[in-house]
C-alpha atoms as a PDB file:
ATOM      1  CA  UNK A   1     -11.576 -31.411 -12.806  1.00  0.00           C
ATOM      2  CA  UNK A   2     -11.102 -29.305  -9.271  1.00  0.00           C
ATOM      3  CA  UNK A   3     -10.998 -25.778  -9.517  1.00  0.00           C
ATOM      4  CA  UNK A   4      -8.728 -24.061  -8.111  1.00  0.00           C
ATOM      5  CA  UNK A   5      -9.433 -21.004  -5.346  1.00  0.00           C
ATOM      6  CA  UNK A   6      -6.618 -18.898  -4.845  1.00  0.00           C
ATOM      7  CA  UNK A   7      -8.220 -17.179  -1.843  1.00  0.00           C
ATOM      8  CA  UNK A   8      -6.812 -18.309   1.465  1.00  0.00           C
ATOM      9  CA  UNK A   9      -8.922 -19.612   4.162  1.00  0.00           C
ATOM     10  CA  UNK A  10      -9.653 -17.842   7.081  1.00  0.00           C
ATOM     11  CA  UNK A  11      -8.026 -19.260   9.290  1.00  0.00           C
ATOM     12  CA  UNK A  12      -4.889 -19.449   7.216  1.00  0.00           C
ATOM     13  CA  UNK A  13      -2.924 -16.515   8.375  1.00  0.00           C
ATOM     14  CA  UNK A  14      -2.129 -16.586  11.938  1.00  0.00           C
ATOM     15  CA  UNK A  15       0.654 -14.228  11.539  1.00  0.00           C
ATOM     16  CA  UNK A  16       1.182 -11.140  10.232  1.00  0.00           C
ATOM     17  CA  UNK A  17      -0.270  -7.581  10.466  1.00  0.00           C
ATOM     18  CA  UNK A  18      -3.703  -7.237  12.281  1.00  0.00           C
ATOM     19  CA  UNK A  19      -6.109  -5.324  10.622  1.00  0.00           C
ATOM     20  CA  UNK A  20      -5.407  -1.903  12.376  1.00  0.00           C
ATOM     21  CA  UNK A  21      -2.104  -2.166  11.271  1.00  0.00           C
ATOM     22  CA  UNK A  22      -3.535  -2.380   7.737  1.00  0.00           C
ATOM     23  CA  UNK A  23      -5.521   0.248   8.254  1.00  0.00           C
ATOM     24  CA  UNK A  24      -2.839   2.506   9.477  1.00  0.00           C
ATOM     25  CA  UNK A  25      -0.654   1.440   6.538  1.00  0.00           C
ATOM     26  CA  UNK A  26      -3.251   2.559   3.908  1.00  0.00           C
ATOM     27  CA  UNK A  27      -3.876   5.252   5.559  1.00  0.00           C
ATOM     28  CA  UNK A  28       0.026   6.322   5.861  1.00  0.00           C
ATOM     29  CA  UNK A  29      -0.083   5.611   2.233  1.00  0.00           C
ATOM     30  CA  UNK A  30      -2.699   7.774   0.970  1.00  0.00           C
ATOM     31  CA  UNK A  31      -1.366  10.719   3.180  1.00  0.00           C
ATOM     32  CA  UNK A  32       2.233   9.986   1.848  1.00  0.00           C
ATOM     33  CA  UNK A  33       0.908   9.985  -1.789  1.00  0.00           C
ATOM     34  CA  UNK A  34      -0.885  13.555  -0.835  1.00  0.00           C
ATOM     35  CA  UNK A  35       2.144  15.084   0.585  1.00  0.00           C
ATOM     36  CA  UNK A  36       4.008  13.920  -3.011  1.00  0.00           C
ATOM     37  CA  UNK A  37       1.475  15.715  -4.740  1.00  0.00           C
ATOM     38  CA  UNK A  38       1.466  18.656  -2.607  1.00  0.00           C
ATOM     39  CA  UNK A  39       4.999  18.707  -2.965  1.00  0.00           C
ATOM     40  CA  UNK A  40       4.652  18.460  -6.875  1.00  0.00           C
ATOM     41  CA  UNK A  41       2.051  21.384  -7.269  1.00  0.00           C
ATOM     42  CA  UNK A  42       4.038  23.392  -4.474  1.00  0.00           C
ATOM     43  CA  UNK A  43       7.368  23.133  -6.272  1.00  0.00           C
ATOM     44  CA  UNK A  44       6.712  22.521  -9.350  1.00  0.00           C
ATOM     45  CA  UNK A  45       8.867  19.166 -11.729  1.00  0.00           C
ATOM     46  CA  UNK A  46      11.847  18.093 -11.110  1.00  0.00           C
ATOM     47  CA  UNK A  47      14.424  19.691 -13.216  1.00  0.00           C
ATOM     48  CA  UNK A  48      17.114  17.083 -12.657  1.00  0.00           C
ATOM     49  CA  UNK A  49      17.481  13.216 -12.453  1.00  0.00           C
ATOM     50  CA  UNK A  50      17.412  12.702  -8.773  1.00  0.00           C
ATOM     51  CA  UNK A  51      14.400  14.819  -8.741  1.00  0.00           C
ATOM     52  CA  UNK A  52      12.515  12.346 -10.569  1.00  0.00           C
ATOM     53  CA  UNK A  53      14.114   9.705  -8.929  1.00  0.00           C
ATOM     54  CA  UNK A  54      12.538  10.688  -5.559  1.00  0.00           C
ATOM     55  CA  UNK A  55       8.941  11.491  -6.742  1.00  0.00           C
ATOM     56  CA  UNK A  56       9.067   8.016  -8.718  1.00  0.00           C
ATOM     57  CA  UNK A  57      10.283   5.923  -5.850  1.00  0.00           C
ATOM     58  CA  UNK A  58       8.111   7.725  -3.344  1.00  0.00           C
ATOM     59  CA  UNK A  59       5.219   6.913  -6.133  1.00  0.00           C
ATOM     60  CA  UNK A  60       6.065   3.420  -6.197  1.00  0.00           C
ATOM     61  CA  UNK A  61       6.217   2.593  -2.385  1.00  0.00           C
ATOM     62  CA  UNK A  62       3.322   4.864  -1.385  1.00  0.00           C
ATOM     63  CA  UNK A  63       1.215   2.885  -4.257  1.00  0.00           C
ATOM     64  CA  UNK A  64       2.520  -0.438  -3.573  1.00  0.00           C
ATOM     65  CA  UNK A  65       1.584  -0.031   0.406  1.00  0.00           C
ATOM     66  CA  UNK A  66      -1.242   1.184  -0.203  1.00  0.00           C
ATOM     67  CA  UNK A  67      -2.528  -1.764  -2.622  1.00  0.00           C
ATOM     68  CA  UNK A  68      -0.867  -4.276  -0.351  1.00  0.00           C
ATOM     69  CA  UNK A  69      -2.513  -3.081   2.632  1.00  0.00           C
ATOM     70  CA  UNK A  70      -5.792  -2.690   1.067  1.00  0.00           C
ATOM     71  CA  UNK A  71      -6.035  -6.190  -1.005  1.00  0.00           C
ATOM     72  CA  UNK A  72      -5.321  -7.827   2.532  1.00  0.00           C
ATOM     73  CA  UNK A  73      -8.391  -6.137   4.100  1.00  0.00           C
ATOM     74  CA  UNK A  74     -10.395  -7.075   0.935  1.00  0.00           C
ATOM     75  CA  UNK A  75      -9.552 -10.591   0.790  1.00  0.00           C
ATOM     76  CA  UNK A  76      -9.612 -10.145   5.204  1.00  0.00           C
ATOM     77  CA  UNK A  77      -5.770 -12.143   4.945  1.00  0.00           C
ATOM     78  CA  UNK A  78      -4.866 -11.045   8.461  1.00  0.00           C
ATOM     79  CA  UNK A  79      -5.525 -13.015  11.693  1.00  0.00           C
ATOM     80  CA  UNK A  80      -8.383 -12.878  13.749  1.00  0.00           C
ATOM     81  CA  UNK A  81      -8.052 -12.958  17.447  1.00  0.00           C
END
């Protein structure tokens, strides 16, 4: 039976973001995830429904870039000049 490697190969992505653009984009995350908590402890909850619907949207995209970016520099998906 073959097993099956999910990782791609290295020479697999030619396109897509270079690895200083994933560093910038995890980096852009983290400092967008501070300025929601700064924003949090500086103001206080939300008292209202678009309130939370800001912090949890700004949560979710600051998180999600910030995973994305960093799996791909993990796994080193990005191309290699």
């Amino acid at each position: 039976m073959a097993s099956h490697d999910n990782r791609p190969s290295q020479s697999t992505n030619r396109f897509g973001p270079s690895r200083g653009d994933l560093i910038f984009r995890a980096c852009f995350a983290v400092a967008g995830l501070a300025l929601t908590a700064g924003a949090l402890l500086w103001r206080g909850l939300p008292h209202g429904p678009g309130g939370w619907e800001a912090i949890i949207i700004s949560l979710v995209f600051f998180a999600g870039t910030r995973g994305w970016s960093v799996r791909r520099l993990v796994r080193g998906d990005y191309p290699r000049s």
